[in-house]
PDB file of N, CA and C in Angstrom:
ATOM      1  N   UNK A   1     118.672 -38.385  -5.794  1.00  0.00           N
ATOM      2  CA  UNK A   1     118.799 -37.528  -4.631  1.00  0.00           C
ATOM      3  C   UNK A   1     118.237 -38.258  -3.415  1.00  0.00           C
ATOM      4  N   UNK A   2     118.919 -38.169  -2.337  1.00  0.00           N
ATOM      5  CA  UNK A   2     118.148 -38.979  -1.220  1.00  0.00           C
ATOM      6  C   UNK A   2     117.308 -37.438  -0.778  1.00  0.00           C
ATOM      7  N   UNK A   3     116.237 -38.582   0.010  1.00  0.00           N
ATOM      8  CA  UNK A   3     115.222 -38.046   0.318  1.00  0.00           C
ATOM      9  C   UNK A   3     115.497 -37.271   2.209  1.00  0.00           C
ATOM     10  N   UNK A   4     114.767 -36.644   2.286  1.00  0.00           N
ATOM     11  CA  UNK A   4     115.613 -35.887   3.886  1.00  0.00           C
ATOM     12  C   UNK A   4     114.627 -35.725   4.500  1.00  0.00           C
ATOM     13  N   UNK A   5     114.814 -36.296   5.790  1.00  0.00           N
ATOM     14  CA  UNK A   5     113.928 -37.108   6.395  1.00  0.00           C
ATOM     15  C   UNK A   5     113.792 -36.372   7.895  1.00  0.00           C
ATOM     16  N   UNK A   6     112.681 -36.373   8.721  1.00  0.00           N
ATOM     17  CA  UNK A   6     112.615 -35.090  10.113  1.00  0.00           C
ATOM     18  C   UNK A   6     112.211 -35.737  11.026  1.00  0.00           C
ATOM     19  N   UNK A   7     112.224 -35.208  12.162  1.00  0.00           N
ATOM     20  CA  UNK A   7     111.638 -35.715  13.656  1.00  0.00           C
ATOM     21  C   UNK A   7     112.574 -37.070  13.363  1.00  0.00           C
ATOM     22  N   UNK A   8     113.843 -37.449  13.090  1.00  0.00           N
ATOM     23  CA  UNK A   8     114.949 -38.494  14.028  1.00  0.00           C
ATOM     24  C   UNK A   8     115.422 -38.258  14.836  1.00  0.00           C
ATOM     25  N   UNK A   9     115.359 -38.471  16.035  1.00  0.00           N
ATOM     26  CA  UNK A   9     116.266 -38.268  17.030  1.00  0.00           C
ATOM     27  C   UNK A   9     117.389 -38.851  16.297  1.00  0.00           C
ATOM     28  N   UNK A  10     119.040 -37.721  17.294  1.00  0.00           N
ATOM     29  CA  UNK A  10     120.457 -38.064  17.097  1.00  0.00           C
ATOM     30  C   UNK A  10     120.358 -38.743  18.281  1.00  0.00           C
ATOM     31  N   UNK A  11     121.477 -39.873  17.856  1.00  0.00           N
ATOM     32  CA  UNK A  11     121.795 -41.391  18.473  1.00  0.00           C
ATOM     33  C   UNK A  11     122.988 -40.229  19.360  1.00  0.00           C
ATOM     34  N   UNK A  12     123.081 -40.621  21.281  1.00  0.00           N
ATOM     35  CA  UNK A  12     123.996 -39.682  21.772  1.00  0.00           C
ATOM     36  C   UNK A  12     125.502 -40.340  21.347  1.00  0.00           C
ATOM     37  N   UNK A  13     126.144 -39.981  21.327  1.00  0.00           N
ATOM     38  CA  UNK A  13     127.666 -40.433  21.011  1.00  0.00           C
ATOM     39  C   UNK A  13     127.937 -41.428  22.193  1.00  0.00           C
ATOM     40  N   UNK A  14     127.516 -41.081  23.169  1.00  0.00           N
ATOM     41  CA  UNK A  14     127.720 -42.364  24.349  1.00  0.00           C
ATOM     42  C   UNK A  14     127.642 -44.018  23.766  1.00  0.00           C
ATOM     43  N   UNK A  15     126.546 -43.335  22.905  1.00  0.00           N
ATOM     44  CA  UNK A  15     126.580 -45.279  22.345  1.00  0.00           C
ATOM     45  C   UNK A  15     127.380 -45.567  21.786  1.00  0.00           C
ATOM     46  N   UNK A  16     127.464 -45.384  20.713  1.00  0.00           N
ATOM     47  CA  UNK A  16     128.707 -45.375  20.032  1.00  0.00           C
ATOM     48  C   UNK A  16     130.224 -45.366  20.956  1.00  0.00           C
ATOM     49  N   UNK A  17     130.536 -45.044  21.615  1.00  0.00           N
ATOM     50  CA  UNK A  17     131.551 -45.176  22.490  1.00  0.00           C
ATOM     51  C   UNK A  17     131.850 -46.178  23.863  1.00  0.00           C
ATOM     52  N   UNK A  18     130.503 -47.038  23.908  1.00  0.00           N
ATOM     53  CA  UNK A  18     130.476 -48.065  24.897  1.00  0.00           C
ATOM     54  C   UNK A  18     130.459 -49.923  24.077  1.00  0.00           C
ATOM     55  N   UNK A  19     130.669 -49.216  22.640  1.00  0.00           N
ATOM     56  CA  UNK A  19     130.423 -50.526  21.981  1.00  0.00           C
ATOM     57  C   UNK A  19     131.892 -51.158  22.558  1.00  0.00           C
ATOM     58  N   UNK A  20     132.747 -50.137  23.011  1.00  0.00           N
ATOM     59  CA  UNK A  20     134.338 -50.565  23.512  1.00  0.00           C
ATOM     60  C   UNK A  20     134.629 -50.520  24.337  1.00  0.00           C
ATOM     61  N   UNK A  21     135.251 -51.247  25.490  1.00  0.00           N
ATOM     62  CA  UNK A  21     136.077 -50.812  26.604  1.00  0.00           C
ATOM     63  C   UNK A  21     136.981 -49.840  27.327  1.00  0.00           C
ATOM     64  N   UNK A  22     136.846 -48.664  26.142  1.00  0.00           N
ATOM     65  CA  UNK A  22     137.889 -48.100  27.132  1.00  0.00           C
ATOM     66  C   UNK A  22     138.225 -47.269  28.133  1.00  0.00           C
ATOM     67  N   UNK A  23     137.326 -47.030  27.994  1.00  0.00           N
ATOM     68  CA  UNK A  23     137.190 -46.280  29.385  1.00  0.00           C
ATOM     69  C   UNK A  23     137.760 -47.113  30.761  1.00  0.00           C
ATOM     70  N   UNK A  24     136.553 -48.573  31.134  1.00  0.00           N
ATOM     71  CA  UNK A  24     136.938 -49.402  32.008  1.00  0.00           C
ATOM     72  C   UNK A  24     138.392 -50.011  31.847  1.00  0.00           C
ATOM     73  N   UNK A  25     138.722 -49.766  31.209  1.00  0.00           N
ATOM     74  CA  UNK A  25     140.600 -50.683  30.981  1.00  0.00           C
ATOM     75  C   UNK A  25     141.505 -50.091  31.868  1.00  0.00           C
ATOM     76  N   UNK A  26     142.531 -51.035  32.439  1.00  0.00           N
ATOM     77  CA  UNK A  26     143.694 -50.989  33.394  1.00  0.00           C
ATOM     78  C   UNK A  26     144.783 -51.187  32.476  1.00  0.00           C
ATOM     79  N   UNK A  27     145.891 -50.713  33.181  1.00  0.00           N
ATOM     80  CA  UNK A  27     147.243 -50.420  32.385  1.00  0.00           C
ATOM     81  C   UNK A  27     147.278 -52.321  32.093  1.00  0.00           C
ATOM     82  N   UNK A  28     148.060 -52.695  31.066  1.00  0.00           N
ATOM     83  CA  UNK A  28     148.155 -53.622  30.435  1.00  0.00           C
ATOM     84  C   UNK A  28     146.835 -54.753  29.638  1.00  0.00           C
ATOM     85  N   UNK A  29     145.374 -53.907  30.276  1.00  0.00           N
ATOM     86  CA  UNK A  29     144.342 -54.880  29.859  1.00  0.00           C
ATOM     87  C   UNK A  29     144.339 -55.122  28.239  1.00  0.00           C
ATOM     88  N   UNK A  30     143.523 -55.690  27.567  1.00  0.00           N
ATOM     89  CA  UNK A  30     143.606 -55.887  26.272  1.00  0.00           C
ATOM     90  C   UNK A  30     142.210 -56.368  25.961  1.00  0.00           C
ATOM     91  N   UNK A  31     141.685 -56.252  24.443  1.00  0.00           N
ATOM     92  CA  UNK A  31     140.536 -56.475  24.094  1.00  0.00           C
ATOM     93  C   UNK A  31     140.750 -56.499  22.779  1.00  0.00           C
ATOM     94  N   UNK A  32     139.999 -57.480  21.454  1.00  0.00           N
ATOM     95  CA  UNK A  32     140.301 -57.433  20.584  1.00  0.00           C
ATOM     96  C   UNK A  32     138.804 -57.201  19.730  1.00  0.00           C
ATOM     97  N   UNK A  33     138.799 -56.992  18.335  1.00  0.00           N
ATOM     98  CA  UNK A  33     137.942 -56.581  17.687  1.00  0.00           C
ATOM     99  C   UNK A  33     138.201 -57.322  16.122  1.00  0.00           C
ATOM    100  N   UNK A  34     136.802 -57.706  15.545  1.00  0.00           N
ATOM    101  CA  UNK A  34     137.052 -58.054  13.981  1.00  0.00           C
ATOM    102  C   UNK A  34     137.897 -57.210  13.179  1.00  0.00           C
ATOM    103  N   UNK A  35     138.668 -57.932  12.334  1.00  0.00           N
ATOM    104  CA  UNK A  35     139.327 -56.732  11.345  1.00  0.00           C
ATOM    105  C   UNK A  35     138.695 -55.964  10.420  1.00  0.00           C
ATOM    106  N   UNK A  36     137.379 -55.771  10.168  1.00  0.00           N
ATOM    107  CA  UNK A  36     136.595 -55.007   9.450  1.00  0.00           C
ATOM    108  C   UNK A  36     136.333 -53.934  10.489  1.00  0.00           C
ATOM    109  N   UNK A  37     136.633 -53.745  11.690  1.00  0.00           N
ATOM    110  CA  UNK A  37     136.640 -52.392  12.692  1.00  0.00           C
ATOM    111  C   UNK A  37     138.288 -52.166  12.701  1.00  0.00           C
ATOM    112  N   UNK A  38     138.998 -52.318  12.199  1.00  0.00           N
ATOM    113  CA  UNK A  38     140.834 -51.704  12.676  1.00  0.00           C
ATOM    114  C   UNK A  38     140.629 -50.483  12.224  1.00  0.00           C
ATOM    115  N   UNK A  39     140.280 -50.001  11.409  1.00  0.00           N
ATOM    116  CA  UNK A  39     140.524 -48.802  11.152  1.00  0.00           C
ATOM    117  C   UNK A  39     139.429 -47.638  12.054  1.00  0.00           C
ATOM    118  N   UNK A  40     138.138 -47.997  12.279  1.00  0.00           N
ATOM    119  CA  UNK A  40     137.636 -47.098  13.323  1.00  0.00           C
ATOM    120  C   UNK A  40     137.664 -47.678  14.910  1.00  0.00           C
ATOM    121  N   UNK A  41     138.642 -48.577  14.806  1.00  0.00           N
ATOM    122  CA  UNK A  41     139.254 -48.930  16.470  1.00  0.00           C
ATOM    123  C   UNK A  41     140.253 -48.094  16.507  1.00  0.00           C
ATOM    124  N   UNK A  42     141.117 -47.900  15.826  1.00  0.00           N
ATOM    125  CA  UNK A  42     142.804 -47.023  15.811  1.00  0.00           C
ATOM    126  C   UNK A  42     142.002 -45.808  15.944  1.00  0.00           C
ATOM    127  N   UNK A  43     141.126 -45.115  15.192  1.00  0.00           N
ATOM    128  CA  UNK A  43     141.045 -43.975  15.155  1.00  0.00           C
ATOM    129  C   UNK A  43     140.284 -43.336  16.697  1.00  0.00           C
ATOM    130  N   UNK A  44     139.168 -44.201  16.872  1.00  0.00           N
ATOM    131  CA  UNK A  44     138.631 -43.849  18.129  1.00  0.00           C
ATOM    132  C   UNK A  44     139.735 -44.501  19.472  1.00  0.00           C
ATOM    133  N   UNK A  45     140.227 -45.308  19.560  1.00  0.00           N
ATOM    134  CA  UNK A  45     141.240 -45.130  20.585  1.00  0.00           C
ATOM    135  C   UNK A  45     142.551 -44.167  20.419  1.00  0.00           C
ATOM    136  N   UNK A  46     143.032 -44.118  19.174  1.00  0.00           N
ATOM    137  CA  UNK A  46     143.517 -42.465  19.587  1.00  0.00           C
ATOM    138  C   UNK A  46     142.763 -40.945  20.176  1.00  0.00           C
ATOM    139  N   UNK A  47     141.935 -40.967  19.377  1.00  0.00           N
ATOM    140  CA  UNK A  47     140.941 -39.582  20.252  1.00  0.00           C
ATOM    141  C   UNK A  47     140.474 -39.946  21.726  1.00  0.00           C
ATOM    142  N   UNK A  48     140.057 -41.267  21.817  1.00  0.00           N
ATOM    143  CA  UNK A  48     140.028 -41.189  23.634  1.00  0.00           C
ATOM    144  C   UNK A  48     141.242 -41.156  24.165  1.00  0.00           C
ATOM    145  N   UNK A  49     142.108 -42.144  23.600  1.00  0.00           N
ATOM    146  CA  UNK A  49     143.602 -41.557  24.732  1.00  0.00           C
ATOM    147  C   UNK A  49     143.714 -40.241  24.548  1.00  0.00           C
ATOM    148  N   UNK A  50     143.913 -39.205  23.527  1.00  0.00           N
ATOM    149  CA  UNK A  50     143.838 -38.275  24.232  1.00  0.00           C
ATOM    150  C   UNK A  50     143.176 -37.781  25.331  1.00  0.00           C
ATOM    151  N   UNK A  51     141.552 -37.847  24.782  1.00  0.00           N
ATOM    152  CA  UNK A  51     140.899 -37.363  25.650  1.00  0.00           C
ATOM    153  C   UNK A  51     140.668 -37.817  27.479  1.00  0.00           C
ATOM    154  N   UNK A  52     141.028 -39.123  27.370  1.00  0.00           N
ATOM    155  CA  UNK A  52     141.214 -39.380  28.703  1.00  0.00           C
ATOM    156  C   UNK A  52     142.683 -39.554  29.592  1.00  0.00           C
ATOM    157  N   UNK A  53     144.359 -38.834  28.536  1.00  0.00           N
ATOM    158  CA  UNK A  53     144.918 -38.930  29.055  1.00  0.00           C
ATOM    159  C   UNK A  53     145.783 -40.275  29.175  1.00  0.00           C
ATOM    160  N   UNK A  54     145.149 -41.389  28.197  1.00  0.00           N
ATOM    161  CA  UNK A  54     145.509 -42.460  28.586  1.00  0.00           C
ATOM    162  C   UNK A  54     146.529 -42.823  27.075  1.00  0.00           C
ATOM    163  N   UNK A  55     147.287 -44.144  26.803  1.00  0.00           N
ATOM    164  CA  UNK A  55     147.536 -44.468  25.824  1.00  0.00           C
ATOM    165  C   UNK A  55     147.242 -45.589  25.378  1.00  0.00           C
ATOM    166  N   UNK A  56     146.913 -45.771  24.080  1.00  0.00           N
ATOM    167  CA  UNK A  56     146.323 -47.433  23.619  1.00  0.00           C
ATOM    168  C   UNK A  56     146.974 -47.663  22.540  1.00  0.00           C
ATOM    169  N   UNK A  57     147.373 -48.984  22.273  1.00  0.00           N
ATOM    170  CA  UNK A  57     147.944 -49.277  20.957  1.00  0.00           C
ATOM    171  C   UNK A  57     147.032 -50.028  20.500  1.00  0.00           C
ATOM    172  N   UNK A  58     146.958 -50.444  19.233  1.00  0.00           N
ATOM    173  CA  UNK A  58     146.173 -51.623  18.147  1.00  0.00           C
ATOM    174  C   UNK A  58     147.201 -52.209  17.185  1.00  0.00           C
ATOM    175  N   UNK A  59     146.883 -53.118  17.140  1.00  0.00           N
ATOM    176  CA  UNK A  59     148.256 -54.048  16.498  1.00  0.00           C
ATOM    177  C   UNK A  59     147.204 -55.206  15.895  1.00  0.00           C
ATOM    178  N   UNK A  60     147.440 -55.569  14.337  1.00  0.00           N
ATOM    179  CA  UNK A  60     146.381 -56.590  13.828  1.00  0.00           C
ATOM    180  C   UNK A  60     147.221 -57.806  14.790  1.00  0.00           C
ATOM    181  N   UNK A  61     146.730 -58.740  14.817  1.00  0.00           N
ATOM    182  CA  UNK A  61     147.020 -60.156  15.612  1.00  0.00           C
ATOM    183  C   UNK A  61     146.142 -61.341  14.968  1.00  0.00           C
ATOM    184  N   UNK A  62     147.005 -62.563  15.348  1.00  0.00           N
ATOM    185  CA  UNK A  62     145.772 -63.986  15.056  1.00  0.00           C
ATOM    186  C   UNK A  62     145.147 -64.064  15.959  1.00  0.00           C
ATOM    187  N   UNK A  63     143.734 -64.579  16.662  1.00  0.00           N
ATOM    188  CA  UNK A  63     143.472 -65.185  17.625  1.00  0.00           C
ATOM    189  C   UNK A  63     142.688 -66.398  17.062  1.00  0.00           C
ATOM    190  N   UNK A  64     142.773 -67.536  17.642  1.00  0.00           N
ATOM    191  CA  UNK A  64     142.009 -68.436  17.428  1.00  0.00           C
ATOM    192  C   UNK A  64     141.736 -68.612  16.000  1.00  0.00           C
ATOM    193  N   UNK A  65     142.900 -68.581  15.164  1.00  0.00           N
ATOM    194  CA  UNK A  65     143.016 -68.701  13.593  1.00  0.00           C
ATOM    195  C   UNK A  65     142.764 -67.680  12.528  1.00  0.00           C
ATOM    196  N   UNK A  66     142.175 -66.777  13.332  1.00  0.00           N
ATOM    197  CA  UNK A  66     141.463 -65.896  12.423  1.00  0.00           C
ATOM    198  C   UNK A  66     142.406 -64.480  12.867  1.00  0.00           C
ATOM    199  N   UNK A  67     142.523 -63.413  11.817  1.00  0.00           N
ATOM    200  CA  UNK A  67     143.203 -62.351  12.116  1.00  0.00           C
ATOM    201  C   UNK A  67     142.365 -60.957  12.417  1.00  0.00           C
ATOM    202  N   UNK A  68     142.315 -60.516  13.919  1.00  0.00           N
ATOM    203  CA  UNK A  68     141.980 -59.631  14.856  1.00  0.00           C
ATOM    204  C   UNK A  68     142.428 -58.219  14.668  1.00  0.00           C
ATOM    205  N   UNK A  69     142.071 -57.522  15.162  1.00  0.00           N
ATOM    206  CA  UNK A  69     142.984 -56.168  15.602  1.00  0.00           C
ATOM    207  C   UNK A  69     142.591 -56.356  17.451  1.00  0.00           C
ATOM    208  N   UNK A  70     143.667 -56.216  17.933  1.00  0.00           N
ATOM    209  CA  UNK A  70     143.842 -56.074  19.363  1.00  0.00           C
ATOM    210  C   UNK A  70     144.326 -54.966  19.806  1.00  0.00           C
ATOM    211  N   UNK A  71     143.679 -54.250  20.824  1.00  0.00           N
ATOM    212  CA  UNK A  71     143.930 -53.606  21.640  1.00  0.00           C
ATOM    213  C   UNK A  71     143.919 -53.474  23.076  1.00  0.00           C
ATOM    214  N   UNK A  72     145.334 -52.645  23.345  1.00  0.00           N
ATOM    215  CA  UNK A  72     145.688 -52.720  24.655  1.00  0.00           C
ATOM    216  C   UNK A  72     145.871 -51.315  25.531  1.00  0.00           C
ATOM    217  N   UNK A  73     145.918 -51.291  26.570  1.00  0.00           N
ATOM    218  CA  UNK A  73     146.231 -50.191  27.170  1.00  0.00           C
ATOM    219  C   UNK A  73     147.163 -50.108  27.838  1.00  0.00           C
ATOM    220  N   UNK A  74     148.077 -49.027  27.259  1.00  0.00           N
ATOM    221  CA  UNK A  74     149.789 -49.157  27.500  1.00  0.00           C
ATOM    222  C   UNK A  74     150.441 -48.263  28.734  1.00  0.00           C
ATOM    223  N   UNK A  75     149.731 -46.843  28.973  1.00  0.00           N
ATOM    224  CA  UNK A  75     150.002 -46.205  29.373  1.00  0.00           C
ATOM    225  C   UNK A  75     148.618 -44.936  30.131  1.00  0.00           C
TER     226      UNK A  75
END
């Protein structure tokens, strides 16, 4: 059984949400990420495009030999 633990402060979600760009991004900018984050890059840039109205794609990619997930801002 884990043990349950008191007086932690919750980490605000802001952090967690500045580890990425998207907010600051312009229509066509792009930014890429290790492929051990594609799956909570897709997921959190879908919930911010909604939430900010905007659209982002993620597409795995090579860069510099090694295979990325990149993201862009489309719309």
């Amino acid at each position: 059984m884990k043990p349950i633990e008191q007086d932690v402060p919750v980490l605000p979600r802001s952090a967690t949400l500045r580890a990425y760009p998207f907010e600051e991004m312009e229509l066509g900018q792009h930014f890429s990420v290790p492929m051990d984050k594609y799956n909570s890059v897709k997921v959190l840039a879908s919930r911010l495009g909604r939430r900010l109205g905007r659209v982002f794609v993620v597409r795995k990619m090579e860069k510099d030999g090694r295979e990325v997930a990149g993201v862009w801002r489309v719309e």
